[in-house]
PDB file of N, CA and C in Angstrom:
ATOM      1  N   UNK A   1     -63.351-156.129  79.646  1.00  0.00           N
ATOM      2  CA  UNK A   1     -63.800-156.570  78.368  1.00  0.00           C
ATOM      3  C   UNK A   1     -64.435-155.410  77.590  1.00  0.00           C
ATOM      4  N   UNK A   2     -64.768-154.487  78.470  1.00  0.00           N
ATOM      5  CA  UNK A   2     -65.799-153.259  77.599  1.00  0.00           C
ATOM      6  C   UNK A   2     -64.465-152.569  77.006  1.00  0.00           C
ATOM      7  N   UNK A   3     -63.398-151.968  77.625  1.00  0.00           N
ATOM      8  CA  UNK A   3     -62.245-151.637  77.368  1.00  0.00           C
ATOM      9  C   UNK A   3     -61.651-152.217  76.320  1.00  0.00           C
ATOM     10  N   UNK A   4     -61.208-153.290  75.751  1.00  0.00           N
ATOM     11  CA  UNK A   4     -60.660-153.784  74.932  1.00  0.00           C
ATOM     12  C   UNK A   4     -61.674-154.172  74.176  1.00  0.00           C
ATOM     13  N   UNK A   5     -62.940-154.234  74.038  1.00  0.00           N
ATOM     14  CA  UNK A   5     -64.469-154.277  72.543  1.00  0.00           C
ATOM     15  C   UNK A   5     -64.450-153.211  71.894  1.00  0.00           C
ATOM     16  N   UNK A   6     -64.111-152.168  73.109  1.00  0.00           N
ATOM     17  CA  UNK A   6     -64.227-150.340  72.318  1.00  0.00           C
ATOM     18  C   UNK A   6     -62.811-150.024  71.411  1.00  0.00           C
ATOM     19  N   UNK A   7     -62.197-150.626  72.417  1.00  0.00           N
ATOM     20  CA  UNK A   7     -60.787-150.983  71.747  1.00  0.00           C
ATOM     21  C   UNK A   7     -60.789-151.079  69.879  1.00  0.00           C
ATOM     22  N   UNK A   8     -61.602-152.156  69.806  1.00  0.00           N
ATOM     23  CA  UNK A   8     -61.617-152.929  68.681  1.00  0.00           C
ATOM     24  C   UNK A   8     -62.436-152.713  67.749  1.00  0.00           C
ATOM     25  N   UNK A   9     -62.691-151.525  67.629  1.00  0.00           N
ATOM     26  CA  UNK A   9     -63.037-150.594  66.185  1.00  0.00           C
ATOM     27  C   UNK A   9     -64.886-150.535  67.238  1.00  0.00           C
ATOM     28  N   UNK A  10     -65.230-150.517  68.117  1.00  0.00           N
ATOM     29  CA  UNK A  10     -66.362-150.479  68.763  1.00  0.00           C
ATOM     30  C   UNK A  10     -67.725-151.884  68.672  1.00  0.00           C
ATOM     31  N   UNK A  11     -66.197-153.091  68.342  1.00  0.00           N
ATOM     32  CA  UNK A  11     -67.179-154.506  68.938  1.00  0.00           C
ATOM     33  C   UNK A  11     -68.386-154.528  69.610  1.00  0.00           C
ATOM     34  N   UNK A  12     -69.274-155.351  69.600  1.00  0.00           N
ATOM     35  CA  UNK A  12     -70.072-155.412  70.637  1.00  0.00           C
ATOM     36  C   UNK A  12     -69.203-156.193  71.619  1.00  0.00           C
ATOM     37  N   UNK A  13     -69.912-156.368  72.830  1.00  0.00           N
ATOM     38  CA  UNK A  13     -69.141-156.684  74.060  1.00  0.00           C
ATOM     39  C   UNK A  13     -69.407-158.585  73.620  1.00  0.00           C
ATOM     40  N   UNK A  14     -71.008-158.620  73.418  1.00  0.00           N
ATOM     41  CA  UNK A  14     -71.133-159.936  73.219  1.00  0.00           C
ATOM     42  C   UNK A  14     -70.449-160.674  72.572  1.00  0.00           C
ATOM     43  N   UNK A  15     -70.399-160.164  70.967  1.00  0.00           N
ATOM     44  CA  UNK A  15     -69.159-160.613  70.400  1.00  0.00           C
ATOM     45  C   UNK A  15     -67.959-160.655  70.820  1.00  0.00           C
ATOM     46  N   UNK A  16     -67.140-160.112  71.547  1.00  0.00           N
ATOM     47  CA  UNK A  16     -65.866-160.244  72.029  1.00  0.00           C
ATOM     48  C   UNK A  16     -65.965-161.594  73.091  1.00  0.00           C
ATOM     49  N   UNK A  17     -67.130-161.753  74.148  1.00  0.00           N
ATOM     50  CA  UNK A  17     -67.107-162.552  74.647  1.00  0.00           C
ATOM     51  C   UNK A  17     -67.497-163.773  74.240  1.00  0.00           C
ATOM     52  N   UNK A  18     -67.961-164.360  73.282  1.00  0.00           N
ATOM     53  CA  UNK A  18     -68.238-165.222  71.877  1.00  0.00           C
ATOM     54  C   UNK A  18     -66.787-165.446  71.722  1.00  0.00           C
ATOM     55  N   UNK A  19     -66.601-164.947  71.126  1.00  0.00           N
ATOM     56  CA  UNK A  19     -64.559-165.190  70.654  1.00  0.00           C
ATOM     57  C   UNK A  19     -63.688-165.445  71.695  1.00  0.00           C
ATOM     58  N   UNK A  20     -63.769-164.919  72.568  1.00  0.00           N
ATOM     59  CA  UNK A  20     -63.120-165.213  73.407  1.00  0.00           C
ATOM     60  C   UNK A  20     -62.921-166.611  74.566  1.00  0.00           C
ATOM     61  N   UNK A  21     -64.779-166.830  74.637  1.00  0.00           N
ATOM     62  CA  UNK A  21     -64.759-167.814  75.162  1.00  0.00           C
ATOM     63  C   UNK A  21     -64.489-169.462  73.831  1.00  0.00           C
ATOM     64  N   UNK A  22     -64.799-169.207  72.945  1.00  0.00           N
ATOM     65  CA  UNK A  22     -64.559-170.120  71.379  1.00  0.00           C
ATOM     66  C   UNK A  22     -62.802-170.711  71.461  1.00  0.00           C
ATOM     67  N   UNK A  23     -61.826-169.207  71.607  1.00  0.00           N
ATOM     68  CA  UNK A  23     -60.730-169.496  71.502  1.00  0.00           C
ATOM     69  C   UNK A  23     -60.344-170.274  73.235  1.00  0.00           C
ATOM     70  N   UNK A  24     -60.651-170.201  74.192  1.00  0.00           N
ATOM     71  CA  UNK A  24     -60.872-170.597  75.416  1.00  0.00           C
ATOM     72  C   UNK A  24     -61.090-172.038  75.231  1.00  0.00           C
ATOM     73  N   UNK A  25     -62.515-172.351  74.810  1.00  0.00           N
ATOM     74  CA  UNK A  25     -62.758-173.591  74.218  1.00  0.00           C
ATOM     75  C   UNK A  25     -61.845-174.511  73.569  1.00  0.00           C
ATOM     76  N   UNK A  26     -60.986-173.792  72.507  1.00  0.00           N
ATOM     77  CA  UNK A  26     -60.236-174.834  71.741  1.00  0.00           C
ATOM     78  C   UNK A  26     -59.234-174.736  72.641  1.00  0.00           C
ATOM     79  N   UNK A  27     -58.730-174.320  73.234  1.00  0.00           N
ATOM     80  CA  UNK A  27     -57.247-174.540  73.923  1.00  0.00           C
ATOM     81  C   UNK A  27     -57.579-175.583  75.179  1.00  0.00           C
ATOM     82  N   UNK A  28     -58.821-175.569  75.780  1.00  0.00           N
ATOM     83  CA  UNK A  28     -59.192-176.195  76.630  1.00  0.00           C
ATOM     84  C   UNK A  28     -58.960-177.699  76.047  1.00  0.00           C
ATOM     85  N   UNK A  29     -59.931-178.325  74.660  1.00  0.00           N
ATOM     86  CA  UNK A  29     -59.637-179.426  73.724  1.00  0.00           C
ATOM     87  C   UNK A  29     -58.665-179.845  73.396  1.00  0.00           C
ATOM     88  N   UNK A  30     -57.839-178.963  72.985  1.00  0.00           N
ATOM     89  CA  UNK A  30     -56.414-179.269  72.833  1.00  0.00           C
ATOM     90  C   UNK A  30     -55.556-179.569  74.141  1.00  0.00           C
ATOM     91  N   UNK A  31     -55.576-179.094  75.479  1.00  0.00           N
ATOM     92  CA  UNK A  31     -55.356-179.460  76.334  1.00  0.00           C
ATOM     93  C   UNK A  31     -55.289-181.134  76.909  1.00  0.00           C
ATOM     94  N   UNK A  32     -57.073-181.090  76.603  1.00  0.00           N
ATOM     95  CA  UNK A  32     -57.558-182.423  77.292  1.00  0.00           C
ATOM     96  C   UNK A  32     -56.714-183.498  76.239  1.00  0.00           C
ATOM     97  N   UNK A  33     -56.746-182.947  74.609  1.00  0.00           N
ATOM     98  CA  UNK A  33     -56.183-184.329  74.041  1.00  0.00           C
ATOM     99  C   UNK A  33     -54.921-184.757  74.136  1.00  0.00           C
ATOM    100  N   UNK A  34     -54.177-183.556  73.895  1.00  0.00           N
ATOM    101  CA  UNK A  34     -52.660-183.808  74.391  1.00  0.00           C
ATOM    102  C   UNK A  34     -52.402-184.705  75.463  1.00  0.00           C
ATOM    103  N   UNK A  35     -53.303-184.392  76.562  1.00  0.00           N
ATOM    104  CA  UNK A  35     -52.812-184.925  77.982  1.00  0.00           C
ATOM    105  C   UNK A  35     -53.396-186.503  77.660  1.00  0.00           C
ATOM    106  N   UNK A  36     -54.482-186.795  76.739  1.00  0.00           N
ATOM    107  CA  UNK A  36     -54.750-188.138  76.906  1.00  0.00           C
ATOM    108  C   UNK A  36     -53.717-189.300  75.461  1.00  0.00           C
ATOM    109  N   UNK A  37     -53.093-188.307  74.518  1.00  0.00           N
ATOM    110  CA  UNK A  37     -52.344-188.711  73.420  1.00  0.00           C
ATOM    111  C   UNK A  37     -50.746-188.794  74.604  1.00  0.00           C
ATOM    112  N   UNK A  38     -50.667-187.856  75.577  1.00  0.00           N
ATOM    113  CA  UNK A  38     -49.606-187.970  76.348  1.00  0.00           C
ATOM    114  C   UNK A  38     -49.530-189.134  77.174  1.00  0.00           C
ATOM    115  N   UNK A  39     -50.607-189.534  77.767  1.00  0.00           N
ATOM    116  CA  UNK A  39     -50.494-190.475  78.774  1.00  0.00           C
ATOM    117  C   UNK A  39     -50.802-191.887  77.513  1.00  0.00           C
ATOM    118  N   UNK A  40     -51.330-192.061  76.640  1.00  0.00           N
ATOM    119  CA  UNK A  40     -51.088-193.034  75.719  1.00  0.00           C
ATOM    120  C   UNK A  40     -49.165-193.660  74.988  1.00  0.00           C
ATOM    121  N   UNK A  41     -48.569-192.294  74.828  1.00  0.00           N
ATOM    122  CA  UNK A  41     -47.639-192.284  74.379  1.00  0.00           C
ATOM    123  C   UNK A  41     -46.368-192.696  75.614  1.00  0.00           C
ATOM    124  N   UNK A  42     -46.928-192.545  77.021  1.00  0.00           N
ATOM    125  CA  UNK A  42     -45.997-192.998  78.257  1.00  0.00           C
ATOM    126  C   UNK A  42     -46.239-194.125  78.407  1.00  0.00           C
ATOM    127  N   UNK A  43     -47.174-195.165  77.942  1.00  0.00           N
ATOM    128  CA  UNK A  43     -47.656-196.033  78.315  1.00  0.00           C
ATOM    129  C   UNK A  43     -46.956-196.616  77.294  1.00  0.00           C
ATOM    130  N   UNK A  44     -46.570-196.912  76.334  1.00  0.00           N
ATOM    131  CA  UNK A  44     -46.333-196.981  74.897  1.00  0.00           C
ATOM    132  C   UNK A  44     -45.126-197.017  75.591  1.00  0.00           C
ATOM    133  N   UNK A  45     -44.058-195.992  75.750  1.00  0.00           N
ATOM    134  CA  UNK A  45     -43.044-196.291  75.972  1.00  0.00           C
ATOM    135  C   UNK A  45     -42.289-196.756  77.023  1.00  0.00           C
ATOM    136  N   UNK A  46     -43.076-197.192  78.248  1.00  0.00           N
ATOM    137  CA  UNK A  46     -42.760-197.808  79.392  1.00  0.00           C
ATOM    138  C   UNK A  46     -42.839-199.468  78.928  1.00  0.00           C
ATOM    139  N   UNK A  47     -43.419-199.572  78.154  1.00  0.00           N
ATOM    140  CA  UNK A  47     -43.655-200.965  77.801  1.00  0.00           C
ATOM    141  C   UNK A  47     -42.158-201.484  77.179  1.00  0.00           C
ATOM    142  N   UNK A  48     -41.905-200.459  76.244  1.00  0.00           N
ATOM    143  CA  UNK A  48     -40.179-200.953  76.033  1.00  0.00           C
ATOM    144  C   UNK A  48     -38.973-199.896  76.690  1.00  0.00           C
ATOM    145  N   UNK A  49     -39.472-200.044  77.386  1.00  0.00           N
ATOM    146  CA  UNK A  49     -38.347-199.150  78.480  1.00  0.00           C
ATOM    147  C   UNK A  49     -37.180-199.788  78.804  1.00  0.00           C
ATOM    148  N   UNK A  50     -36.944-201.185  79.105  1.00  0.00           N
ATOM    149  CA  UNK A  50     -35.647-201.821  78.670  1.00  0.00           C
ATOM    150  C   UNK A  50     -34.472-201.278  77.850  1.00  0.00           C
ATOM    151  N   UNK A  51     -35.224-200.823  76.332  1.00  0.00           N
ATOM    152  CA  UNK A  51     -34.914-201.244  75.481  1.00  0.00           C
ATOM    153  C   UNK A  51     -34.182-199.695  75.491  1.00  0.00           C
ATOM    154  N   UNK A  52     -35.082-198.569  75.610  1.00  0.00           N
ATOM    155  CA  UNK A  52     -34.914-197.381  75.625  1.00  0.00           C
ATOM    156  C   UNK A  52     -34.003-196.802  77.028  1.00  0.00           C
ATOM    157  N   UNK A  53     -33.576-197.445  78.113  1.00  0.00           N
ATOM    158  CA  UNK A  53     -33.209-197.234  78.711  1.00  0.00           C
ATOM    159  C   UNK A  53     -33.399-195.573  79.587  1.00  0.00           C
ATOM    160  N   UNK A  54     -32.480-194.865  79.622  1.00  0.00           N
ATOM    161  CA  UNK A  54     -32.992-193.659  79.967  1.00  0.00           C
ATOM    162  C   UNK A  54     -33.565-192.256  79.374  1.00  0.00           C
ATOM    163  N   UNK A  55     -33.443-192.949  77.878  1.00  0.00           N
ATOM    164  CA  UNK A  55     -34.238-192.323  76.677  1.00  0.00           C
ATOM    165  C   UNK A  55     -35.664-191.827  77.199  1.00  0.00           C
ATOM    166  N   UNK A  56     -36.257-192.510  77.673  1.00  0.00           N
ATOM    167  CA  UNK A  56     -38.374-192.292  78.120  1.00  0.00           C
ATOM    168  C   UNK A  56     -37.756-191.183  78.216  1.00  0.00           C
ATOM    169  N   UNK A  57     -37.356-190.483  79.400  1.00  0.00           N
ATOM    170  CA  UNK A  57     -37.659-189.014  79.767  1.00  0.00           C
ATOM    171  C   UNK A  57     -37.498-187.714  78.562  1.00  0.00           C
ATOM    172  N   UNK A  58     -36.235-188.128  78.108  1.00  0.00           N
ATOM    173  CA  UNK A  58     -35.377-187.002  77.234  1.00  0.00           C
ATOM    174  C   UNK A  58     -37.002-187.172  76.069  1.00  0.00           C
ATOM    175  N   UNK A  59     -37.766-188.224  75.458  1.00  0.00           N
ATOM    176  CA  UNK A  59     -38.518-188.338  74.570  1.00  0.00           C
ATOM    177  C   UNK A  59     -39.877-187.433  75.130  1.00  0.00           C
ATOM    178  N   UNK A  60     -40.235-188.027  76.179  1.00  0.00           N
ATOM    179  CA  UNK A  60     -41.263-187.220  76.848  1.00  0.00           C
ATOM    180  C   UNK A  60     -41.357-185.850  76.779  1.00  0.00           C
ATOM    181  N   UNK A  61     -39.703-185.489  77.313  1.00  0.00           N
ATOM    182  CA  UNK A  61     -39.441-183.715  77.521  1.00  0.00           C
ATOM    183  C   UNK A  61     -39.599-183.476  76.066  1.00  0.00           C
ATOM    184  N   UNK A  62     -39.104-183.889  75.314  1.00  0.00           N
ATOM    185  CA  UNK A  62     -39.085-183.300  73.707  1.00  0.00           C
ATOM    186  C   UNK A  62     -40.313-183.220  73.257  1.00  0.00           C
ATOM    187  N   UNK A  63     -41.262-184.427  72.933  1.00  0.00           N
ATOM    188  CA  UNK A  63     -42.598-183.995  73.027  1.00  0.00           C
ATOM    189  C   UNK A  63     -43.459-183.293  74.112  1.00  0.00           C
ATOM    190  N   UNK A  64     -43.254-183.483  74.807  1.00  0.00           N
ATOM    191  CA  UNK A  64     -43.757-181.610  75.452  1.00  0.00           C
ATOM    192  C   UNK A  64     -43.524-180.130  75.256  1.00  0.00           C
ATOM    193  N   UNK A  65     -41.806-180.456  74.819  1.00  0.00           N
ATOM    194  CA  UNK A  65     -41.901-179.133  74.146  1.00  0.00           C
ATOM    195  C   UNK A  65     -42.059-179.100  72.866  1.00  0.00           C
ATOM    196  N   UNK A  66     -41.951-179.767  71.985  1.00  0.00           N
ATOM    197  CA  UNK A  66     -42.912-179.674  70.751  1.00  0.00           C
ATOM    198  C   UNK A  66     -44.167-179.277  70.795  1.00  0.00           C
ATOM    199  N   UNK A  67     -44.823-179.936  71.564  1.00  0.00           N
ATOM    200  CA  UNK A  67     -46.394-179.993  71.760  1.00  0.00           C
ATOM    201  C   UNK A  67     -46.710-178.221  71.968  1.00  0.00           C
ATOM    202  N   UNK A  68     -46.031-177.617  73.161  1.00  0.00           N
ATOM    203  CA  UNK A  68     -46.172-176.570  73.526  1.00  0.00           C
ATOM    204  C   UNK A  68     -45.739-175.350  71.875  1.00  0.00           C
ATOM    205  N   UNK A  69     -45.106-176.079  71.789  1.00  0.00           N
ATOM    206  CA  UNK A  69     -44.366-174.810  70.498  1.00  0.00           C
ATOM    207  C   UNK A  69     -45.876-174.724  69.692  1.00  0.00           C
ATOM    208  N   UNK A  70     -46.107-176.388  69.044  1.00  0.00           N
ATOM    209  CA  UNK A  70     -47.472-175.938  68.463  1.00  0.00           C
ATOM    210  C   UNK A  70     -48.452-175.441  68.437  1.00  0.00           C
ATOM    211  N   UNK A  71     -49.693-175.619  69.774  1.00  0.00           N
ATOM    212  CA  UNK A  71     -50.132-174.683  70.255  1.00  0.00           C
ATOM    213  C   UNK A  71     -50.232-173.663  70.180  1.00  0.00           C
ATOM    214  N   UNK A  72     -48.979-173.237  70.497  1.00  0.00           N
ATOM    215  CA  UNK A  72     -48.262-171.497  70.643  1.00  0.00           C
ATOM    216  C   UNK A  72     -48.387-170.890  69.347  1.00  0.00           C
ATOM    217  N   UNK A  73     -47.803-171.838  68.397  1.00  0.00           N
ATOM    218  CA  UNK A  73     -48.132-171.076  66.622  1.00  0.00           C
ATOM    219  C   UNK A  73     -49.837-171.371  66.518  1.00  0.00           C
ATOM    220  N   UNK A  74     -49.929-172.478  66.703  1.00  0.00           N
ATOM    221  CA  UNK A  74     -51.364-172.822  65.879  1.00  0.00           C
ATOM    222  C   UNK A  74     -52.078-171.572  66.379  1.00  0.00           C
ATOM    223  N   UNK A  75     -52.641-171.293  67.798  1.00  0.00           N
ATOM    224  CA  UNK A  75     -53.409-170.742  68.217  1.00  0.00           C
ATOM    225  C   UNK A  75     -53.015-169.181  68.419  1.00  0.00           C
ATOM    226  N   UNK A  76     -52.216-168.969  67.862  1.00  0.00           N
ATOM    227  CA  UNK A  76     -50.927-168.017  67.616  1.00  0.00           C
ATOM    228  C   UNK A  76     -51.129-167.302  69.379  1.00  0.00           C
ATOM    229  N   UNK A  77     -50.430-168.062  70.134  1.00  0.00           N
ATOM    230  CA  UNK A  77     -50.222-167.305  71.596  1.00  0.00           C
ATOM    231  C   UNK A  77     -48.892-167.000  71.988  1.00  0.00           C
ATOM    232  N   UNK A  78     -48.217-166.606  70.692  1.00  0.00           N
ATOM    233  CA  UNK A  78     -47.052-166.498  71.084  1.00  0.00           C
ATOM    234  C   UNK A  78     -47.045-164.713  71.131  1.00  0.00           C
ATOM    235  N   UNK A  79     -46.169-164.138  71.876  1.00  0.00           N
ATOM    236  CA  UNK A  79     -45.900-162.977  72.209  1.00  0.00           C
ATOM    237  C   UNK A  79     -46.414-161.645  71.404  1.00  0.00           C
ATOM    238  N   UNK A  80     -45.514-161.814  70.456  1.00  0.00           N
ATOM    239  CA  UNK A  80     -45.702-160.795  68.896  1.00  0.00           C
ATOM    240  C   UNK A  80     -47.175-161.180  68.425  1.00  0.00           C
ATOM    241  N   UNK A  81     -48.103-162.007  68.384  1.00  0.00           N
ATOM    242  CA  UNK A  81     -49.431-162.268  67.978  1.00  0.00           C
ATOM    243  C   UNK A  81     -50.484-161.319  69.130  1.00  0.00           C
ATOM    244  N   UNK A  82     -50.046-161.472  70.468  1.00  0.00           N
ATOM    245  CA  UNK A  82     -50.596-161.314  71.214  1.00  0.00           C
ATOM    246  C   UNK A  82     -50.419-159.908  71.874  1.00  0.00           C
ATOM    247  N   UNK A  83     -49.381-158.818  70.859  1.00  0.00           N
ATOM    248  CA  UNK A  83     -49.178-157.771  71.094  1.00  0.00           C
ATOM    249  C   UNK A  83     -49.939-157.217  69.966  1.00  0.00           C
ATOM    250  N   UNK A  84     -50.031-157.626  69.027  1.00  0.00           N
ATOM    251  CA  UNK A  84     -50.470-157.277  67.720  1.00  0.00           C
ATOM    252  C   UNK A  84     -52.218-156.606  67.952  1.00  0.00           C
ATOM    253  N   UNK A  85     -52.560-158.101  68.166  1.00  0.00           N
ATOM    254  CA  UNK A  85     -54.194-158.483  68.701  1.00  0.00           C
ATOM    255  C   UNK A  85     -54.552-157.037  70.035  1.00  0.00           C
ATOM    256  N   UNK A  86     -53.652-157.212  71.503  1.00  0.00           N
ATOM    257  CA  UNK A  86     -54.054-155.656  71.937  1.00  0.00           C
ATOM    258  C   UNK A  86     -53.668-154.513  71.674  1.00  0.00           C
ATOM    259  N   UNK A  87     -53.590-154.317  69.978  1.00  0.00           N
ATOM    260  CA  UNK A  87     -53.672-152.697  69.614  1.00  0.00           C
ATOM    261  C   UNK A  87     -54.539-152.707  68.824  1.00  0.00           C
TER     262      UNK A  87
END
């Protein structure tokens, strides 16, 4: 962490670890809600699962990877953000 504060035009360390643990924080939140909007939304669709036949899964997989894509932009953890950020 001292390495990458000095890095960063000569951060304090505290501050880096402030931010770091903040952005930590929200991904953690976003985690927990997904997983409880996820298990709402299985429940939801097991109820007409008849109807949907072998649809549940293919819907599930799709919103998961949606879910993940967002994340990835929102919190920008996608690759090119995260190359950017260590220079």
């Amino acid at each position: 962490m001292l390495v990458y504060a000095k890095a960063q035009n000569n951060n304090r360390v505290c501050d880096m670890r402030r931010d770091l643990e903040e952005q930590l924080t929200l991904l953690s939140y976003g985690q927990k809600l997904w997983g409880l909007f996820r298990f709402l939304i299985q429940i939801s669709l097991n109820e007409i699962q008849e109807e949907l036949r072998d649809q549940v899964k293919l819907i599930m997989d799709t919103l998961d990877k949606n879910i993940v894509n967002f994340f990835t932009q929102a919190l920008q953890l996608d690759q090119r953000t995260l190359n950017l950020e260590a220079r």
